[in-house]
PDB file of N, CA and C in Angstrom:
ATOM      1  N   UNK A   1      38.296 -46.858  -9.944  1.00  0.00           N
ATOM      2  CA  UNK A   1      38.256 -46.009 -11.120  1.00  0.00           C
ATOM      3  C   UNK A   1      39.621 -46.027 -11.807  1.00  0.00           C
ATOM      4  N   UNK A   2      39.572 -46.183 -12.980  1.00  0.00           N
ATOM      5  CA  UNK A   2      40.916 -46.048 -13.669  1.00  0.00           C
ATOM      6  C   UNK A   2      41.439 -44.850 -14.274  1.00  0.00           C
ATOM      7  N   UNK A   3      42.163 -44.767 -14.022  1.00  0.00           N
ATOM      8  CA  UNK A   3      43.368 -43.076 -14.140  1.00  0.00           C
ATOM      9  C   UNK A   3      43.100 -43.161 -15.626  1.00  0.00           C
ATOM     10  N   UNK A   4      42.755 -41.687 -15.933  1.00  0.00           N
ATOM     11  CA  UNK A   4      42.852 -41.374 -17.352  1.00  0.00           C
ATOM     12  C   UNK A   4      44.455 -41.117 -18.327  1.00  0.00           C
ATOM     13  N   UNK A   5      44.721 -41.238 -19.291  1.00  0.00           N
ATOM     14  CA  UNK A   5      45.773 -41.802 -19.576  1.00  0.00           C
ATOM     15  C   UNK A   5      46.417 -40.201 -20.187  1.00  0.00           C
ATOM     16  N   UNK A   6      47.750 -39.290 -19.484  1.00  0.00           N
ATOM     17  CA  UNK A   6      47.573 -38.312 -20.140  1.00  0.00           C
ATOM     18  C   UNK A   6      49.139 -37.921 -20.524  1.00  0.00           C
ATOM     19  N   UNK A   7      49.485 -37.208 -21.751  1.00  0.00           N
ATOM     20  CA  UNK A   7      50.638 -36.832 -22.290  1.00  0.00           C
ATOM     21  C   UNK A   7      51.671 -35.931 -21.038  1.00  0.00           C
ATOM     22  N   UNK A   8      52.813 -35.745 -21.246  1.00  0.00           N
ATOM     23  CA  UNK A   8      53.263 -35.194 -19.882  1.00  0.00           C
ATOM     24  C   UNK A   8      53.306 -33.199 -19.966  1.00  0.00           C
ATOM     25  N   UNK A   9      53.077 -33.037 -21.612  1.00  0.00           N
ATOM     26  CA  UNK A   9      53.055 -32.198 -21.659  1.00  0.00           C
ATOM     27  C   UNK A   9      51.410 -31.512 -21.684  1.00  0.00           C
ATOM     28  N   UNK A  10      50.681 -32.037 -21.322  1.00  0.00           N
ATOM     29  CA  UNK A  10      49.184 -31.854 -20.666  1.00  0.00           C
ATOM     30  C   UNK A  10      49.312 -31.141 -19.173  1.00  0.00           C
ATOM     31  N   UNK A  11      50.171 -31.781 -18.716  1.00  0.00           N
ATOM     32  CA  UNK A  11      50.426 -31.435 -17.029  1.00  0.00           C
ATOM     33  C   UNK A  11      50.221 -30.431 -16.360  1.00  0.00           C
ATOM     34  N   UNK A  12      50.930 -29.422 -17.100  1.00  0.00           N
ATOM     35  CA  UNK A  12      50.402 -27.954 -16.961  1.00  0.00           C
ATOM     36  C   UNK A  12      49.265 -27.158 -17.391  1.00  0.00           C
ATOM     37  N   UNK A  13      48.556 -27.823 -17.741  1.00  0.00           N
ATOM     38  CA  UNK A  13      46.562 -27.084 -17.619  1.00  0.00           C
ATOM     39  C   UNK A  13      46.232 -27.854 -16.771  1.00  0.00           C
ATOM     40  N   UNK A  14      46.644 -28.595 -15.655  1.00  0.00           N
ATOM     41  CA  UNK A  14      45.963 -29.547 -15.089  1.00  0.00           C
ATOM     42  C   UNK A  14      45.736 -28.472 -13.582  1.00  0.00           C
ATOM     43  N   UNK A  15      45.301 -28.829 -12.662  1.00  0.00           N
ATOM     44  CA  UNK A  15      44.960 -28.243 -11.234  1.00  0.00           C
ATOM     45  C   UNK A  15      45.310 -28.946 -10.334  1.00  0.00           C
ATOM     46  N   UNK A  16      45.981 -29.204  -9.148  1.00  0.00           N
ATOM     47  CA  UNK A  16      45.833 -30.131  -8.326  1.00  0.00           C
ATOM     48  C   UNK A  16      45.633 -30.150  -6.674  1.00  0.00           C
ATOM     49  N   UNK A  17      45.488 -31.364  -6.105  1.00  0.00           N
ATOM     50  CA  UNK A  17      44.731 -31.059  -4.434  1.00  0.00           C
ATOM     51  C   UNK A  17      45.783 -29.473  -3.927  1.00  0.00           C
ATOM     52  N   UNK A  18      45.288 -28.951  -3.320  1.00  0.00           N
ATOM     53  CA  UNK A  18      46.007 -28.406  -2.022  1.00  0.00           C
ATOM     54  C   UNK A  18      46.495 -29.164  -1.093  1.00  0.00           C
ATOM     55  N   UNK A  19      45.944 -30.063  -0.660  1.00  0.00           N
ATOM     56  CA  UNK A  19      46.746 -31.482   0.399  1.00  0.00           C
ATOM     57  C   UNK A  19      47.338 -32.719  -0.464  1.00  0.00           C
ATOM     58  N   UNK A  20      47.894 -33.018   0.292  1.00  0.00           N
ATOM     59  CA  UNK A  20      48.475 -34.457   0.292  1.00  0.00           C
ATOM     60  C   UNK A  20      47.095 -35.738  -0.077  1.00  0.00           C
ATOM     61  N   UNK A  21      47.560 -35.815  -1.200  1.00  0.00           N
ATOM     62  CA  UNK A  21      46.666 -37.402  -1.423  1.00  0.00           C
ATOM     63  C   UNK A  21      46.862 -38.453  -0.975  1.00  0.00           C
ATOM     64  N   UNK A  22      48.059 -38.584  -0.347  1.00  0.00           N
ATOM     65  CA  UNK A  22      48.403 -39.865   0.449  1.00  0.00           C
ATOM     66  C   UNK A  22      48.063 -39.405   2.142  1.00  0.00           C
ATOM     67  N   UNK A  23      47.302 -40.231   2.944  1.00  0.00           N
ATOM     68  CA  UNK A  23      47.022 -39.774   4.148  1.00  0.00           C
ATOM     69  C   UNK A  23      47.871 -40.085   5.295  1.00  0.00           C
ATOM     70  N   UNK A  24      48.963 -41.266   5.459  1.00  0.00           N
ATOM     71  CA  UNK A  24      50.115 -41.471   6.040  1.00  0.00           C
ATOM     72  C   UNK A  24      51.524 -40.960   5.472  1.00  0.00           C
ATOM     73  N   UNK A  25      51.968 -40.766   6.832  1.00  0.00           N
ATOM     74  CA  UNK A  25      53.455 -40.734   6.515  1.00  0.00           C
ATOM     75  C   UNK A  25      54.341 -41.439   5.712  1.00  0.00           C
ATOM     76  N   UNK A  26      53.940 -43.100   6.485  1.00  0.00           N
ATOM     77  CA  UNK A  26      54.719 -44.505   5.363  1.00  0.00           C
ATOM     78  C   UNK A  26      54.481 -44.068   4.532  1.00  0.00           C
ATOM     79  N   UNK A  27      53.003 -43.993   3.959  1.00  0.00           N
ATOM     80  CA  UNK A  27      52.744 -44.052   2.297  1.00  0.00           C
ATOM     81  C   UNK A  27      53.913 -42.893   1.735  1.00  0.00           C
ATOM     82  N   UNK A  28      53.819 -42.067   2.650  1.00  0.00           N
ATOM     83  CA  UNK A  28      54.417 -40.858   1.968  1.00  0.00           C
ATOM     84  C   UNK A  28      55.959 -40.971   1.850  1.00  0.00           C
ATOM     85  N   UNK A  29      56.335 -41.707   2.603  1.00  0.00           N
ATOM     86  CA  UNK A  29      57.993 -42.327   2.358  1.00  0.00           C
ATOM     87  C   UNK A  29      57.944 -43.254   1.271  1.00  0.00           C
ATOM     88  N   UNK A  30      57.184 -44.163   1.707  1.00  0.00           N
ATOM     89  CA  UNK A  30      57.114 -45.418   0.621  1.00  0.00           C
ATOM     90  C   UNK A  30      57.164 -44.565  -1.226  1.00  0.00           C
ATOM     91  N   UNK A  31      56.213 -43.813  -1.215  1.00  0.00           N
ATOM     92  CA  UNK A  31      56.084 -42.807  -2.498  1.00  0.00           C
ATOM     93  C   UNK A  31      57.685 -41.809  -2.922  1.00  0.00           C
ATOM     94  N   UNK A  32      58.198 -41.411  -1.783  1.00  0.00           N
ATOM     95  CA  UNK A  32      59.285 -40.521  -2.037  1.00  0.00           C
ATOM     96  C   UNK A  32      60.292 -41.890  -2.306  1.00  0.00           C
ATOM     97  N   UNK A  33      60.499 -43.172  -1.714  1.00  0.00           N
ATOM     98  CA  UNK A  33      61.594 -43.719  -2.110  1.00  0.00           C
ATOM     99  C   UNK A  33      61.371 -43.897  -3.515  1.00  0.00           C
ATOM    100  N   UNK A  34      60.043 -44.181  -3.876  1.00  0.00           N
ATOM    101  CA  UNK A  34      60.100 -44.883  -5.393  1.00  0.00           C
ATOM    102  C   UNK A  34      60.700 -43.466  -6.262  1.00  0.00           C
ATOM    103  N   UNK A  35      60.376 -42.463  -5.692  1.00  0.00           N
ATOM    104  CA  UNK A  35      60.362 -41.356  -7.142  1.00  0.00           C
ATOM    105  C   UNK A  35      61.914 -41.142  -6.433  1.00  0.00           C
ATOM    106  N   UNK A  36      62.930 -41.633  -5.959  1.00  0.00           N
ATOM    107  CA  UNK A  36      64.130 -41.252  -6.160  1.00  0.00           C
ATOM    108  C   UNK A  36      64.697 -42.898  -6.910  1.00  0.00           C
ATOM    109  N   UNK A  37      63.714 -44.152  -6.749  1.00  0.00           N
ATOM    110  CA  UNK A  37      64.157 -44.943  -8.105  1.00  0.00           C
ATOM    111  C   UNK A  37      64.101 -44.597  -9.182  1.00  0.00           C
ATOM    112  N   UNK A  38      62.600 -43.577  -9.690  1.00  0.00           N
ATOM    113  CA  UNK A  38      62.643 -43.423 -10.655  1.00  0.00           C
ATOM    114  C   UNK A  38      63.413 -42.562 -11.245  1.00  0.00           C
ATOM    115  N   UNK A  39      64.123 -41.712 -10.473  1.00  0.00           N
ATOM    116  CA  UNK A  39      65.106 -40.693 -11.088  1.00  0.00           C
ATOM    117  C   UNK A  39      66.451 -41.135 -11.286  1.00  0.00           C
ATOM    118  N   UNK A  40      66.993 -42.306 -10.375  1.00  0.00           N
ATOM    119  CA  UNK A  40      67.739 -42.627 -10.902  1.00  0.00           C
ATOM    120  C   UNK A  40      67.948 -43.626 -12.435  1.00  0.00           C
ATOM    121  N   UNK A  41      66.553 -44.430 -12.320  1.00  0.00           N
ATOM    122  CA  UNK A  41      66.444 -44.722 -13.601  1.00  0.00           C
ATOM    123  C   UNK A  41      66.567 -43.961 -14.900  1.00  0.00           C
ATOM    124  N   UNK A  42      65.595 -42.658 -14.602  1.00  0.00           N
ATOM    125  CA  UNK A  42      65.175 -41.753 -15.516  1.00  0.00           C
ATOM    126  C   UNK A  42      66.926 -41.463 -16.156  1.00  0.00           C
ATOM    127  N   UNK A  43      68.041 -40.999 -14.846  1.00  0.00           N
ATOM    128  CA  UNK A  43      69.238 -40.077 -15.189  1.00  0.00           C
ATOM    129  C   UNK A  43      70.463 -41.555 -15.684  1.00  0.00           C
ATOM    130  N   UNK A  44      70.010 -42.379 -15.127  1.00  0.00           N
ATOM    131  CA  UNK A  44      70.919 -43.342 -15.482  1.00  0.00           C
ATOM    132  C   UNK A  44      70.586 -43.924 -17.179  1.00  0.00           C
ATOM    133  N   UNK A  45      69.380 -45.008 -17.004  1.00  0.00           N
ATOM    134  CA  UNK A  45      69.352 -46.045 -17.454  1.00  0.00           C
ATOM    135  C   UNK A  45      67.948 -45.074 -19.130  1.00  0.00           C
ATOM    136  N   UNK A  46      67.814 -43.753 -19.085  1.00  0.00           N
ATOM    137  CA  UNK A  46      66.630 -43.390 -19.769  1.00  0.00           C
ATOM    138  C   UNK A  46      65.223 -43.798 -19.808  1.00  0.00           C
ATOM    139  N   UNK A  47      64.835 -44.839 -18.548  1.00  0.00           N
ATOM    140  CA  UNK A  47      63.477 -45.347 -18.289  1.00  0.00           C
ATOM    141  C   UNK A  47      62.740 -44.780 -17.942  1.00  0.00           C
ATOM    142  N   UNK A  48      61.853 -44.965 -18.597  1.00  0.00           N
ATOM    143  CA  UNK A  48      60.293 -44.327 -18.693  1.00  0.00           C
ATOM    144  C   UNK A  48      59.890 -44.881 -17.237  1.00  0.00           C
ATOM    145  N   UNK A  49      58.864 -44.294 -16.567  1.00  0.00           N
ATOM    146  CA  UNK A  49      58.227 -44.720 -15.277  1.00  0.00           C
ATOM    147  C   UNK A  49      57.028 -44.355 -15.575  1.00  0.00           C
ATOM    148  N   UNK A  50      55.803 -45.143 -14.930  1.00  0.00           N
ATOM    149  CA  UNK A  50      54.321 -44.807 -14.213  1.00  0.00           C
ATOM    150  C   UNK A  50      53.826 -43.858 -13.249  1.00  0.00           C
ATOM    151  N   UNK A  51      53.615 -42.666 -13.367  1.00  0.00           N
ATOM    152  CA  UNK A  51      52.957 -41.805 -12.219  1.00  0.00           C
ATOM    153  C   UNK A  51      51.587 -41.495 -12.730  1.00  0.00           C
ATOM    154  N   UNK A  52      51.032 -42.123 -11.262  1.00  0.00           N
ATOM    155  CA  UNK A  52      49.795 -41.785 -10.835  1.00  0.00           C
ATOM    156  C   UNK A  52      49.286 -40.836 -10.378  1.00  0.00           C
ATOM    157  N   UNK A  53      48.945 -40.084 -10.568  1.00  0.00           N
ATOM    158  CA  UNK A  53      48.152 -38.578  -9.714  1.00  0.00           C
ATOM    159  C   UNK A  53      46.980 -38.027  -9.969  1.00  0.00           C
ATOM    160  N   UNK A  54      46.620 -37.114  -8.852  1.00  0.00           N
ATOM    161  CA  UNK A  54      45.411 -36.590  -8.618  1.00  0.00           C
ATOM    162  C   UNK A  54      45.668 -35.280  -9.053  1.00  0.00           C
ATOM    163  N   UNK A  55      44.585 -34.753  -9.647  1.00  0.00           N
ATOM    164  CA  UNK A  55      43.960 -33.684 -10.025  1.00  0.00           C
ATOM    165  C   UNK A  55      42.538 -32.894  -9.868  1.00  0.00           C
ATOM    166  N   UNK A  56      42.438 -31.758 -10.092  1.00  0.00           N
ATOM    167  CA  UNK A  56      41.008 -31.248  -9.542  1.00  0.00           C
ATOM    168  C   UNK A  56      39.994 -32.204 -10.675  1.00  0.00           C
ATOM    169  N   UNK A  57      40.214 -32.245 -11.719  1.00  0.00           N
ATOM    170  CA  UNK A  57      39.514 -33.048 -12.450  1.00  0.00           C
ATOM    171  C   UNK A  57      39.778 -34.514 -12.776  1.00  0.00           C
ATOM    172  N   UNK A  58      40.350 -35.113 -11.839  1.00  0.00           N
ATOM    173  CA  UNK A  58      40.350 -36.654 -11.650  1.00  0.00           C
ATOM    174  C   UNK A  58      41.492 -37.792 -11.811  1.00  0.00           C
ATOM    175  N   UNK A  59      41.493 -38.485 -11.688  1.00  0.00           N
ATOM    176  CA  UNK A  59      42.969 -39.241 -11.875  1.00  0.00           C
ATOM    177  C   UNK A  59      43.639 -39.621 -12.933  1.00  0.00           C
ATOM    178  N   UNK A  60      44.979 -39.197 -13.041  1.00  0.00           N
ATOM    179  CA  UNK A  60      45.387 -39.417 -14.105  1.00  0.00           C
ATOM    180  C   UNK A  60      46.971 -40.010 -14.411  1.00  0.00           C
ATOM    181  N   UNK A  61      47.033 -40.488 -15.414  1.00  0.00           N
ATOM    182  CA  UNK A  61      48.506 -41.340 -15.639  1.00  0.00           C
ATOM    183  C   UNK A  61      49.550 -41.115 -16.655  1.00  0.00           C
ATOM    184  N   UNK A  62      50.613 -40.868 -16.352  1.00  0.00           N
ATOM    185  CA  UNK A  62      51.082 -40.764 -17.273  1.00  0.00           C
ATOM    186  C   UNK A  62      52.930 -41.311 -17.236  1.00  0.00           C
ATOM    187  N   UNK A  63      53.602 -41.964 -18.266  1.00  0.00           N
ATOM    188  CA  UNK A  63      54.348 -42.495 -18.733  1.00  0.00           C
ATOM    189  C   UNK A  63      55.546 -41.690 -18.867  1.00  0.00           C
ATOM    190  N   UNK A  64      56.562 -41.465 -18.170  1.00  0.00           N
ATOM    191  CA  UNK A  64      57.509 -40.518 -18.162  1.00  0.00           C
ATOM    192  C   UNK A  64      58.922 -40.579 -17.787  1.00  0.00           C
ATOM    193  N   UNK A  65      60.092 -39.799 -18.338  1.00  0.00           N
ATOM    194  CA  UNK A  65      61.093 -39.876 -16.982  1.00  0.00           C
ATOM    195  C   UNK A  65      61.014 -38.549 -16.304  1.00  0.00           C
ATOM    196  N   UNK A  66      61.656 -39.359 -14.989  1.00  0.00           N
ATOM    197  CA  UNK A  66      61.955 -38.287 -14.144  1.00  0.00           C
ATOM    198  C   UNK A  66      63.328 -38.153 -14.317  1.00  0.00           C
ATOM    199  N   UNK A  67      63.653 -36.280 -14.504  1.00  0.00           N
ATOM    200  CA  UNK A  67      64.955 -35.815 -14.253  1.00  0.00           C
ATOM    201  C   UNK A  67      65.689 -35.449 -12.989  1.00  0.00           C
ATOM    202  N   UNK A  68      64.510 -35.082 -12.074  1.00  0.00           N
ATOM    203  CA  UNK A  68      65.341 -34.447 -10.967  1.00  0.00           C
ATOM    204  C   UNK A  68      63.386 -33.987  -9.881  1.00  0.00           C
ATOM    205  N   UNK A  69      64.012 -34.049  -8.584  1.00  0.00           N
ATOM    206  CA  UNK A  69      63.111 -33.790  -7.515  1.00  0.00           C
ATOM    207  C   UNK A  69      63.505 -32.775  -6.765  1.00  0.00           C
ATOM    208  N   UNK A  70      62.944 -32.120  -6.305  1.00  0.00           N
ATOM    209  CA  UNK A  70      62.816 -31.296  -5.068  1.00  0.00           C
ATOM    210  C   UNK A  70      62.302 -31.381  -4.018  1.00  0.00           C
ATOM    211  N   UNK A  71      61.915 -30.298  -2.753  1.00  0.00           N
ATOM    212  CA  UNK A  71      61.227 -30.920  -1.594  1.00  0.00           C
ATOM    213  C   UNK A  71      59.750 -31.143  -1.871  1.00  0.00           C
ATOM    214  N   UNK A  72      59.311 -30.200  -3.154  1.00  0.00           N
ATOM    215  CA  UNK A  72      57.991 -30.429  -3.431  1.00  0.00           C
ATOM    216  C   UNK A  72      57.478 -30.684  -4.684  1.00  0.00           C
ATOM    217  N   UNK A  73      58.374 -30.593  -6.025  1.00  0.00           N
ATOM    218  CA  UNK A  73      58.148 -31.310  -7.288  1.00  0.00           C
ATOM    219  C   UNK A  73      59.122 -32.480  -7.706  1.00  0.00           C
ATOM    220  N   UNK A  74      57.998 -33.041  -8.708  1.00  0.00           N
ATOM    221  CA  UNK A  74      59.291 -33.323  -9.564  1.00  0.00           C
ATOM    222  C   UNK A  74      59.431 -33.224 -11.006  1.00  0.00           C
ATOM    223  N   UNK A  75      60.684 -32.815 -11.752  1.00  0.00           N
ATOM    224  CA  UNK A  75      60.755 -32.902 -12.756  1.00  0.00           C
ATOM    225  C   UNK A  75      60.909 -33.683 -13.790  1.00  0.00           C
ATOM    226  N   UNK A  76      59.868 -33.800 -14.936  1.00  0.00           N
ATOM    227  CA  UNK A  76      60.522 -34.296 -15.764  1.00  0.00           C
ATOM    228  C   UNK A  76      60.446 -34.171 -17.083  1.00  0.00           C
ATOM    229  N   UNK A  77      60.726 -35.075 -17.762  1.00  0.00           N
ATOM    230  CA  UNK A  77      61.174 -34.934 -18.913  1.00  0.00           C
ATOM    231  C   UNK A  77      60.515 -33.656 -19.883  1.00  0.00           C
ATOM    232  N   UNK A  78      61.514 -32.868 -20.530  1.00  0.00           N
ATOM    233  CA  UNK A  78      60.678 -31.625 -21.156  1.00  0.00           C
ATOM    234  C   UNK A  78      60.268 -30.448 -20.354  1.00  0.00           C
ATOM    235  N   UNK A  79      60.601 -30.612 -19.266  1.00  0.00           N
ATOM    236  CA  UNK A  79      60.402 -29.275 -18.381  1.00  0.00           C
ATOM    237  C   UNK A  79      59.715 -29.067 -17.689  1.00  0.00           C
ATOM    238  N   UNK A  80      58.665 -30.127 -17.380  1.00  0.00           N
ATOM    239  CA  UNK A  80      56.931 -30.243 -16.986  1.00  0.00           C
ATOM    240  C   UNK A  80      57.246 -30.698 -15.236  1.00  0.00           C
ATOM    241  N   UNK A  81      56.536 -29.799 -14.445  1.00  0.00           N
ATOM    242  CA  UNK A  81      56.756 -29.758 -13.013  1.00  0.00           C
ATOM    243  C   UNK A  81      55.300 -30.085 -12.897  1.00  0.00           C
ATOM    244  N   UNK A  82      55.433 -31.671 -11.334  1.00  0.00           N
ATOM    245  CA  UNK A  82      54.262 -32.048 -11.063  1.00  0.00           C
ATOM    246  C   UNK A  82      54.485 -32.201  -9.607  1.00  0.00           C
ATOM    247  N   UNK A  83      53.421 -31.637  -8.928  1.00  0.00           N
ATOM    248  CA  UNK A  83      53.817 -31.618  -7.413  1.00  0.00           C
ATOM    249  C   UNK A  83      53.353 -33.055  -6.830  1.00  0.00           C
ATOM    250  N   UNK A  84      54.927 -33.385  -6.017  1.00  0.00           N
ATOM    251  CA  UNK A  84      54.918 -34.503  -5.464  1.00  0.00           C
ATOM    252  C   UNK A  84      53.309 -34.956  -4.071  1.00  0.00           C
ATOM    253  N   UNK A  85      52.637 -33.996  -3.917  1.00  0.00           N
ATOM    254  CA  UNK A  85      51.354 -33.893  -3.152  1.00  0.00           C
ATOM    255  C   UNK A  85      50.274 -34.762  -3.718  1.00  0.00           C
ATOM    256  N   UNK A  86      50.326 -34.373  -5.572  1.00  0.00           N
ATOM    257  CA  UNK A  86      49.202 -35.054  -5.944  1.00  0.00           C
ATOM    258  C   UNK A  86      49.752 -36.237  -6.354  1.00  0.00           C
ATOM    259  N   UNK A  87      50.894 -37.313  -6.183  1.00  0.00           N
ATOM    260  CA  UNK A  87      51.486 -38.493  -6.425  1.00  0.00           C
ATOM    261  C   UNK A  87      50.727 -39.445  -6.015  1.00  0.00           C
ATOM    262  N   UNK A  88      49.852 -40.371  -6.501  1.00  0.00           N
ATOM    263  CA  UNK A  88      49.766 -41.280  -5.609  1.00  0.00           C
ATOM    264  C   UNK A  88      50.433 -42.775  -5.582  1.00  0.00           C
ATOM    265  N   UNK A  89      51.212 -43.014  -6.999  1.00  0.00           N
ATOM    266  CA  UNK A  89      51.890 -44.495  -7.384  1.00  0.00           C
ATOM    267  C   UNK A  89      52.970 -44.065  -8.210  1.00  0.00           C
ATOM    268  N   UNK A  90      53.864 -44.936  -7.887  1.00  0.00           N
ATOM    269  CA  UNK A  90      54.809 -44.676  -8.968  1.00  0.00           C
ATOM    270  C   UNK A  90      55.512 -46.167  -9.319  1.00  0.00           C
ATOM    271  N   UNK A  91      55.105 -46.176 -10.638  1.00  0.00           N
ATOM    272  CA  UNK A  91      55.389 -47.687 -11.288  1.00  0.00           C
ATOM    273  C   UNK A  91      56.827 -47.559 -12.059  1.00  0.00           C
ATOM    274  N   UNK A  92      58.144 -48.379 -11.392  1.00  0.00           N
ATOM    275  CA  UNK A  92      59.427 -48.589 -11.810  1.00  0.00           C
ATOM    276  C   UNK A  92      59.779 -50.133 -11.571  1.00  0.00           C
TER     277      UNK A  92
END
């Protein structure tokens, strides 16, 4: 199924899992290294990145930088917090 394509400032009417969409650990490292590429891209170089995520109403994509992460979001651009749970790709 292909991820629906969505603005970043959409993000917040969105809903997302209570669990983890990734079901391993690796995956779940493999996922946290990329979103600290993408932040350094985002804070360095101003590059836009690919995140993939899940939502109660289905998968979705969207085109963004990241400013900054925490243990359980991340931020980006414009103020818009997306929890790193429903991540499932991150294209840099």
């Amino acid at each position: 199924m292909k991820p629906q394509v969505i603005e970043k400032e959409w993000i917040k009417l969105e809903k997302f899992p209570a669990t983890d969409v990734l079901p391993t650990e690796a995956e779940r490292t493999s996922r946290l290294l990329r979103l600290r590429k993408a932040l350094t891209l985002g804070n360095l170089e101003k590059q836009k990145v690919g995140i993939v995520f899940d939502t109660v109403g289905g998968r979705r994509v969207v085109q963004t930088t990241v400013w900054a992460l925490s243990d359980h979001d991340v931020l980006l651009k414009g103020g818009t917090v997306l929890p790193i749970r429903a991540i499932r790709e991150v294209d840099c």
